[in-house]
PDB file of N, CA and C in Angstrom:
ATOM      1  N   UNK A   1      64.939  49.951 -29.012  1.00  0.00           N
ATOM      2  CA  UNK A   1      65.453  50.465 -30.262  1.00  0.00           C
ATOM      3  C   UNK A   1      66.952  50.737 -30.118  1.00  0.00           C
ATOM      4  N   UNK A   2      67.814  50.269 -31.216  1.00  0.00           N
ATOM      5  CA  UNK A   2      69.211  50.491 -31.103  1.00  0.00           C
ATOM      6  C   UNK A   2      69.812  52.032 -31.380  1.00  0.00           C
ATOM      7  N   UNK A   3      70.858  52.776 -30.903  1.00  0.00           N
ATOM      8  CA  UNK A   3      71.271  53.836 -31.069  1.00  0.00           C
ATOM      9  C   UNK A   3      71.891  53.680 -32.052  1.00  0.00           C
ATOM     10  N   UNK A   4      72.411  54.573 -32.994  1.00  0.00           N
ATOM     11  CA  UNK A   4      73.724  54.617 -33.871  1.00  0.00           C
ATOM     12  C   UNK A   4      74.845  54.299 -33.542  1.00  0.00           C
ATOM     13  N   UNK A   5      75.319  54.491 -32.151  1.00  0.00           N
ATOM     14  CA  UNK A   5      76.315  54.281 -31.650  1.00  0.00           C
ATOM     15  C   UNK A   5      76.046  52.926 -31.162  1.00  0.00           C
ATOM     16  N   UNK A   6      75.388  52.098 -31.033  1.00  0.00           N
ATOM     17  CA  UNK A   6      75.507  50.491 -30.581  1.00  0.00           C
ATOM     18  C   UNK A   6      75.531  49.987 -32.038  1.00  0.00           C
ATOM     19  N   UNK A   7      74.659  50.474 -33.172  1.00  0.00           N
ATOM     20  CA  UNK A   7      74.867  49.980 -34.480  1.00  0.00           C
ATOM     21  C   UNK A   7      76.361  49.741 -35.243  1.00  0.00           C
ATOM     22  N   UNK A   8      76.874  50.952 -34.864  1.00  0.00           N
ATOM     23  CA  UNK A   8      78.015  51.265 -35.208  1.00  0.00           C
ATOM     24  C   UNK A   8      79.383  50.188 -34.596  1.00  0.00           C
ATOM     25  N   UNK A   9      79.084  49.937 -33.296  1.00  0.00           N
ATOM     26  CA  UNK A   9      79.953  48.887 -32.289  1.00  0.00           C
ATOM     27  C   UNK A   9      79.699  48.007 -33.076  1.00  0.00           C
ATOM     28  N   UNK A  10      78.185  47.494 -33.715  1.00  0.00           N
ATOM     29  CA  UNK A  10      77.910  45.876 -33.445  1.00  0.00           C
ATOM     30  C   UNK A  10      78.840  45.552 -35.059  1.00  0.00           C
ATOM     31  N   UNK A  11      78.457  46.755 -36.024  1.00  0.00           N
ATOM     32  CA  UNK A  11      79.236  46.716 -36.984  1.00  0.00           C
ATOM     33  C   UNK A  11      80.560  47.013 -36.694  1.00  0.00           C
ATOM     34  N   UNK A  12      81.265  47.132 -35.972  1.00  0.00           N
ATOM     35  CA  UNK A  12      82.469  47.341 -36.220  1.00  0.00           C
ATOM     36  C   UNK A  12      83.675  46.327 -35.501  1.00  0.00           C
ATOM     37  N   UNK A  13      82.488  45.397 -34.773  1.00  0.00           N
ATOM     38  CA  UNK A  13      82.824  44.237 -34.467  1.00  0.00           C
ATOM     39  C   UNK A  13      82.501  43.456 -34.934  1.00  0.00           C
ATOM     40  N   UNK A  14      81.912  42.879 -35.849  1.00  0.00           N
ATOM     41  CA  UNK A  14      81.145  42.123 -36.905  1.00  0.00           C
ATOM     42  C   UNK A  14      81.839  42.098 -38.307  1.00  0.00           C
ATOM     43  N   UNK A  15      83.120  41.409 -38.572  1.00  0.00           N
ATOM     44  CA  UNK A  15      84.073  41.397 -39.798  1.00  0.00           C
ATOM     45  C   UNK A  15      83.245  40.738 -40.902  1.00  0.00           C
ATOM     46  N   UNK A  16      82.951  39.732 -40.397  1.00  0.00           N
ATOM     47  CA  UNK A  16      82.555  38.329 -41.198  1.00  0.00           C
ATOM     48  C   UNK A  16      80.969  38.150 -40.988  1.00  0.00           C
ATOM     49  N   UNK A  17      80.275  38.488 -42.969  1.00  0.00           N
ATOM     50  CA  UNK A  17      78.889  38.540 -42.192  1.00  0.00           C
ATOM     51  C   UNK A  17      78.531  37.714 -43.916  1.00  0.00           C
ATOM     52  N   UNK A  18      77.407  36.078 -42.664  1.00  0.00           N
ATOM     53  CA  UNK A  18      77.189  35.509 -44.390  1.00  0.00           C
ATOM     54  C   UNK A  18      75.963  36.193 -44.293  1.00  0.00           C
ATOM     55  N   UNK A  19      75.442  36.251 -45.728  1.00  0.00           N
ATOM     56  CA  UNK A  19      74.344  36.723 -46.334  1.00  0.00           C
ATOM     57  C   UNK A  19      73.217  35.677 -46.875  1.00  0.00           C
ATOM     58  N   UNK A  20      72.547  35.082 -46.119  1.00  0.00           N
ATOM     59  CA  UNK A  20      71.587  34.435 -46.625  1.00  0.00           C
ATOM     60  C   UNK A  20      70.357  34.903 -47.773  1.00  0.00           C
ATOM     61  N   UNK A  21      70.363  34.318 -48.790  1.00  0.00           N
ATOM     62  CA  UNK A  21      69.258  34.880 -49.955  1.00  0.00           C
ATOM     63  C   UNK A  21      70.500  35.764 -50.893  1.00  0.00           C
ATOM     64  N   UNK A  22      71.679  35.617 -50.945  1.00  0.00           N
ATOM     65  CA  UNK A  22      72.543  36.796 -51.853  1.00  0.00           C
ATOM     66  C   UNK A  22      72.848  36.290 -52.939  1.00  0.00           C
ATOM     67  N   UNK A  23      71.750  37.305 -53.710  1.00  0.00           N
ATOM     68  CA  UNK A  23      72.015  37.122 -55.346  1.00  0.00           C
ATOM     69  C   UNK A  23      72.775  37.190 -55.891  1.00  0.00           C
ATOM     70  N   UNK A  24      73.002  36.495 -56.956  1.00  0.00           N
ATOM     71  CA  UNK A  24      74.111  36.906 -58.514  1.00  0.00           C
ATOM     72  C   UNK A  24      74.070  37.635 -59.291  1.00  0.00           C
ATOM     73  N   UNK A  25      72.597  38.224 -59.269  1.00  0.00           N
ATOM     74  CA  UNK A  25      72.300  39.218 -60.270  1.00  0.00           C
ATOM     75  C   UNK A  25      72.754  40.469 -59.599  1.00  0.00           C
ATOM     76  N   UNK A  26      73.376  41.337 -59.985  1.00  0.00           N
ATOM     77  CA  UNK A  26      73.958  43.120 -59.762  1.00  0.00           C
ATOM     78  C   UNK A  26      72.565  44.152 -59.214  1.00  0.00           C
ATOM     79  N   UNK A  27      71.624  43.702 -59.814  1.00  0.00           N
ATOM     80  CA  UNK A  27      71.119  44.523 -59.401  1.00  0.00           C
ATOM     81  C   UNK A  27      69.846  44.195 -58.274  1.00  0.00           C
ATOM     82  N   UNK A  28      69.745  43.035 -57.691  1.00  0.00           N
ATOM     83  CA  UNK A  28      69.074  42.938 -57.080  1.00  0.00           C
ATOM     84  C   UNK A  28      69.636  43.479 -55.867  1.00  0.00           C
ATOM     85  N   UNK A  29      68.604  43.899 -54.413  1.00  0.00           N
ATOM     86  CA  UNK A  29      68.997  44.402 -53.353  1.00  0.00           C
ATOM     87  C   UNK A  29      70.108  43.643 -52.734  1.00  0.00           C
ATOM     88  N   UNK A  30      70.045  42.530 -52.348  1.00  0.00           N
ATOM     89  CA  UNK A  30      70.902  41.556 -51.513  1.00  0.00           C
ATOM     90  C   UNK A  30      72.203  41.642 -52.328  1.00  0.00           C
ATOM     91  N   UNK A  31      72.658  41.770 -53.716  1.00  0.00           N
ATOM     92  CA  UNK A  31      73.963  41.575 -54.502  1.00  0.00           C
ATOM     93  C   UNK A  31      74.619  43.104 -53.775  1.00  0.00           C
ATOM     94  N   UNK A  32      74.047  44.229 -54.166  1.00  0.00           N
ATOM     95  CA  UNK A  32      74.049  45.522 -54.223  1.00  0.00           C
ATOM     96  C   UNK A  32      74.611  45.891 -52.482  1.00  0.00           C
ATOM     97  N   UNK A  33      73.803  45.687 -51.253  1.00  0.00           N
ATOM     98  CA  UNK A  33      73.910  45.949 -50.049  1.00  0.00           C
ATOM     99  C   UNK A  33      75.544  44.625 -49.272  1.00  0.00           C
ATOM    100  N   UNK A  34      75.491  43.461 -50.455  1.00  0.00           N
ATOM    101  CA  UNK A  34      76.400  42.270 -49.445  1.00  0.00           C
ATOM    102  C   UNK A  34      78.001  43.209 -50.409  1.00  0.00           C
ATOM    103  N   UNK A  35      77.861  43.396 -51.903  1.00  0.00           N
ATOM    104  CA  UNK A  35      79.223  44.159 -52.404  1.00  0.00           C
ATOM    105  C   UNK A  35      79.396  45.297 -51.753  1.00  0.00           C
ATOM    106  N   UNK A  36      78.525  46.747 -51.419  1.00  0.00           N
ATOM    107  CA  UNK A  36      78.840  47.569 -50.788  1.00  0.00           C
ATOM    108  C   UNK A  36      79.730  47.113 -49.412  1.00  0.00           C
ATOM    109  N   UNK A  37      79.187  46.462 -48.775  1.00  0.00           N
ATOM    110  CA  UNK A  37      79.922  45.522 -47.446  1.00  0.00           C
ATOM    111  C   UNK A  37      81.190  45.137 -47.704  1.00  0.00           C
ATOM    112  N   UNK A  38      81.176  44.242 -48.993  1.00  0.00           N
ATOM    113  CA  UNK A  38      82.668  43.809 -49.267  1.00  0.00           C
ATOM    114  C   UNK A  38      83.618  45.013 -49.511  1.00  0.00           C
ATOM    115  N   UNK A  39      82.931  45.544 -49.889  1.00  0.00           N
ATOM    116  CA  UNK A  39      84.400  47.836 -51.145  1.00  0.00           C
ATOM    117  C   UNK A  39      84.694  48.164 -49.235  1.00  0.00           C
ATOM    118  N   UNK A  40      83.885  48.007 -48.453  1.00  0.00           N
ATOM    119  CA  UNK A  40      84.437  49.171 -46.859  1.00  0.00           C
ATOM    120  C   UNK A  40      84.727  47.545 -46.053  1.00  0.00           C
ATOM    121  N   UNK A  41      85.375  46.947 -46.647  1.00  0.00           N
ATOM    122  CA  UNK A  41      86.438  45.831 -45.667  1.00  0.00           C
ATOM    123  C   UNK A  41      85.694  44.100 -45.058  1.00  0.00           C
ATOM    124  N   UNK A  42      84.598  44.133 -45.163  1.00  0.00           N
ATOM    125  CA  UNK A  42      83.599  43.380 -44.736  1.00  0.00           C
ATOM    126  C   UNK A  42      83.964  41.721 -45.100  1.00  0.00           C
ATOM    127  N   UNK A  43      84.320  40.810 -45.209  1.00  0.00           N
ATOM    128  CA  UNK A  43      83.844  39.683 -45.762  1.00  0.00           C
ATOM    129  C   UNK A  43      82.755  38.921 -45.588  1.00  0.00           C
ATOM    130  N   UNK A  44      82.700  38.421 -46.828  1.00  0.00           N
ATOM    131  CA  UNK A  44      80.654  38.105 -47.313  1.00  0.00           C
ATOM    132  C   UNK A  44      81.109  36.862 -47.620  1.00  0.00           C
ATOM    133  N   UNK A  45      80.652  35.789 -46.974  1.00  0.00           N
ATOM    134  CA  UNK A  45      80.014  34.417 -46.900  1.00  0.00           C
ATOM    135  C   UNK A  45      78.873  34.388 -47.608  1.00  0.00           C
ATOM    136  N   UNK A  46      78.634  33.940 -48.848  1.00  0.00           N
ATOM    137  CA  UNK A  46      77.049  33.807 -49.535  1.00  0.00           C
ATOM    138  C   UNK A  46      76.484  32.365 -49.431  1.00  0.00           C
ATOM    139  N   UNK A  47      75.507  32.785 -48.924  1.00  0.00           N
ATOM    140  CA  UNK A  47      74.754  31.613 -48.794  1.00  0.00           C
ATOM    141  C   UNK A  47      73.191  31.582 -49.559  1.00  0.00           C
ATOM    142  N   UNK A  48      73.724  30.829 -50.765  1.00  0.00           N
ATOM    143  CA  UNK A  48      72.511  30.271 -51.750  1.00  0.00           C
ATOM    144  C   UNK A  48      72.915  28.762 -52.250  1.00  0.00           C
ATOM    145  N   UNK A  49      71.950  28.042 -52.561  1.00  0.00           N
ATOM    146  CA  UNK A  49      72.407  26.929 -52.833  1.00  0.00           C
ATOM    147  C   UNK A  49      72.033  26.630 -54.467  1.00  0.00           C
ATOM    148  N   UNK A  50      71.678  27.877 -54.920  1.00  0.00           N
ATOM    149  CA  UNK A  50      71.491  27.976 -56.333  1.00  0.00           C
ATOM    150  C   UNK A  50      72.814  27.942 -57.132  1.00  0.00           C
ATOM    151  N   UNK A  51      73.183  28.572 -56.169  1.00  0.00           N
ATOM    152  CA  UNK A  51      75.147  29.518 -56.924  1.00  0.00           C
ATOM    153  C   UNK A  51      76.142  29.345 -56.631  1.00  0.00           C
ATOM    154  N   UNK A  52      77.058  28.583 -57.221  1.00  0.00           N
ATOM    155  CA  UNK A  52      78.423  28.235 -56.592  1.00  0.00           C
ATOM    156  C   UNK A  52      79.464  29.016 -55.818  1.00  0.00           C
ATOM    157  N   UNK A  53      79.572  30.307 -56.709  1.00  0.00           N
ATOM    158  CA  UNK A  53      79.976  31.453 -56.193  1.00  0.00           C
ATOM    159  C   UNK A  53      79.552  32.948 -56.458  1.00  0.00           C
ATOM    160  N   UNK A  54      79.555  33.905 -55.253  1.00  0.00           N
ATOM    161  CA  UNK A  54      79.241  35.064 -55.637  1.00  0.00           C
ATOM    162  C   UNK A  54      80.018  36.205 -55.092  1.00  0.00           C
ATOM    163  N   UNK A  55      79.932  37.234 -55.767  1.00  0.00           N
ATOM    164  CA  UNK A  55      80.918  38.206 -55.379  1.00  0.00           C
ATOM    165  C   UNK A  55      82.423  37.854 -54.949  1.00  0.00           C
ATOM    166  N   UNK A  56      82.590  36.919 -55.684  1.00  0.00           N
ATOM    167  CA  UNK A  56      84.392  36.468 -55.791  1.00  0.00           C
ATOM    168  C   UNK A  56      84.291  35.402 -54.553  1.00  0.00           C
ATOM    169  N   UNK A  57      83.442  35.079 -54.129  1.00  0.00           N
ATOM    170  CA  UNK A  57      83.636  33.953 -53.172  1.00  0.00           C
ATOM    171  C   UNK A  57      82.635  33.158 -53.304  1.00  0.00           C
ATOM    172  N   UNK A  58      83.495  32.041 -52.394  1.00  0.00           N
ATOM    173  CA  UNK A  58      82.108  30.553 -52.392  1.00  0.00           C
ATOM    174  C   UNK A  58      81.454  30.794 -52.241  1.00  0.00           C
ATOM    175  N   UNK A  59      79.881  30.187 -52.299  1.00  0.00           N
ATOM    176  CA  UNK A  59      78.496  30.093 -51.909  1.00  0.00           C
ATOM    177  C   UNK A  59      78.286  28.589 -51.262  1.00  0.00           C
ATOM    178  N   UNK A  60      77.543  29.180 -50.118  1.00  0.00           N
ATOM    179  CA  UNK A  60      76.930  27.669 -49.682  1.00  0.00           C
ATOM    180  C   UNK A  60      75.850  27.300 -49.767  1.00  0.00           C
ATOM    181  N   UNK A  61      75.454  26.093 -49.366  1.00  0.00           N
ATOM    182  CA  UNK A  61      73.807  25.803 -49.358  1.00  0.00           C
ATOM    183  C   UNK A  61      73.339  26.272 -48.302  1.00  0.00           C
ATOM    184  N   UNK A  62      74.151  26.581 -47.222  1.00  0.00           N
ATOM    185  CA  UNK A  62      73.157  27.139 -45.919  1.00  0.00           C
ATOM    186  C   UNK A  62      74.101  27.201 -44.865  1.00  0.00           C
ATOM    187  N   UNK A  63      73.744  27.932 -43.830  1.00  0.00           N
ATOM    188  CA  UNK A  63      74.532  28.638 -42.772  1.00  0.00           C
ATOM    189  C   UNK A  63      74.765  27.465 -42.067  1.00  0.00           C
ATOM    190  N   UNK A  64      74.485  26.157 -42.078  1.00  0.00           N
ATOM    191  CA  UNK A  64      75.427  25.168 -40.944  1.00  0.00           C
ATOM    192  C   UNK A  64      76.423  24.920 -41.970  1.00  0.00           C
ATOM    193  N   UNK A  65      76.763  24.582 -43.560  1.00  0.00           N
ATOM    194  CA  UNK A  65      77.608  24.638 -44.157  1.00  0.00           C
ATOM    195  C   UNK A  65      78.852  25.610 -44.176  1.00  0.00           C
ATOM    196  N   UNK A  66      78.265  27.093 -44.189  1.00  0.00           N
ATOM    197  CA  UNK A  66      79.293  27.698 -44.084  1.00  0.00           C
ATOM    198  C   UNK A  66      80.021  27.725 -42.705  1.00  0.00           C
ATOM    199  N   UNK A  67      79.214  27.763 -41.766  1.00  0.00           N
ATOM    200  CA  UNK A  67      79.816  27.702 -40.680  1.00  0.00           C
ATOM    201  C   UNK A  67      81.211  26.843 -40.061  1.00  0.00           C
ATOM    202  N   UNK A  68      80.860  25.475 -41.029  1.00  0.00           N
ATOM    203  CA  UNK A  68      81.902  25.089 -40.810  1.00  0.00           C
ATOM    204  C   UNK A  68      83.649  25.397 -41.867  1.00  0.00           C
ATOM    205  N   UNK A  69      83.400  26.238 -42.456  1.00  0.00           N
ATOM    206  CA  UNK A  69      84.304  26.794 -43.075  1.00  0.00           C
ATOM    207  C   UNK A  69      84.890  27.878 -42.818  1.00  0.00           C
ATOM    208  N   UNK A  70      83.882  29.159 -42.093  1.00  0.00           N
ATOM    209  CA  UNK A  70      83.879  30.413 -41.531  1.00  0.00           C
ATOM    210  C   UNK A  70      83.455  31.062 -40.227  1.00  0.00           C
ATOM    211  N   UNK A  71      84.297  31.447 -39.465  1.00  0.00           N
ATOM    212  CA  UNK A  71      84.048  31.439 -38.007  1.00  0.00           C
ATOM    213  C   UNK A  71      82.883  33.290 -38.403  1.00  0.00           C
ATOM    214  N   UNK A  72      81.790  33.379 -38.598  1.00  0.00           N
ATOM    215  CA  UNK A  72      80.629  34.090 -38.920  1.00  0.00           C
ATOM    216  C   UNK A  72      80.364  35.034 -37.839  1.00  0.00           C
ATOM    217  N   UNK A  73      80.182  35.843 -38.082  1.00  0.00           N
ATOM    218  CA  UNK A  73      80.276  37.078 -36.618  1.00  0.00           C
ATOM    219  C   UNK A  73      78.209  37.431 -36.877  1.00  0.00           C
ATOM    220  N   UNK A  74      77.961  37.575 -38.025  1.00  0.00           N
ATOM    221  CA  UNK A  74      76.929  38.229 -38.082  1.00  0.00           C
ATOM    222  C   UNK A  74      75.942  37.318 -39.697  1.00  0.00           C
ATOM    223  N   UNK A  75      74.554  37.213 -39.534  1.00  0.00           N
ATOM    224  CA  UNK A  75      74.071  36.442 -40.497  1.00  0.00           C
ATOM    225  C   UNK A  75      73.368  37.983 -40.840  1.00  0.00           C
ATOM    226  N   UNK A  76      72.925  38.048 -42.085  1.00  0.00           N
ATOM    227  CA  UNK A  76      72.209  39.240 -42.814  1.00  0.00           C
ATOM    228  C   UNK A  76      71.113  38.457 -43.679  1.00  0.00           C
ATOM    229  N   UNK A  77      69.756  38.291 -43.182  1.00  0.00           N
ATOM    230  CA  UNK A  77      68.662  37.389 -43.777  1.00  0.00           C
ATOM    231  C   UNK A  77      68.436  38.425 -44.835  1.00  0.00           C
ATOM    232  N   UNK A  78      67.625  37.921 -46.425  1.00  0.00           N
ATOM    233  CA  UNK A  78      67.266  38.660 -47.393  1.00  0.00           C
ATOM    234  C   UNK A  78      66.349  37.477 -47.974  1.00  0.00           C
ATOM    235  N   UNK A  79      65.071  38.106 -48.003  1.00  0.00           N
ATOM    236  CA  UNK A  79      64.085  37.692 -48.405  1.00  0.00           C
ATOM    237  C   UNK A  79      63.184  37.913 -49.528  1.00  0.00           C
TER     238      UNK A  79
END
């Protein structure tokens, strides 16, 4: 089990995190938890292949796509 304090490292080394499953809609969980991320400094890579763009940035069809666009520190699955 992780401490707060390793949570805290892994986030605070972890700039760049795509979000696989991140909605367009506001109020679903994944829109709600990937924008909070973006307001405290975060950049969000979205990865849906429904949506061109979300939360002010591209969307991809999938994490080997973005990858080659964004050097990705951390993936955030949403199901």
């Amino acid at each position: 089990m992780s401490t707060i304090a390793e949570l805290r490292r892994v986030l605070g080394a972890c700039r760049t995190i795509a979000v696989v499953g991140l909605s367009p809609q506001w109020h679903r969980p994944s829109h709600f938890a990937a924008r909070y991320m973006q307001v405290h400094g975060y950049r969000i890579v979205p990865v849906n292949p429904s949506a061109p763009e979300i939360l002010g940035e591209k969307s991809y069809a999938s994490i080997t796509e973005a990858a080659r666009e964004h050097a990705i520190d951390m993936v955030d699955c949403f199901r």
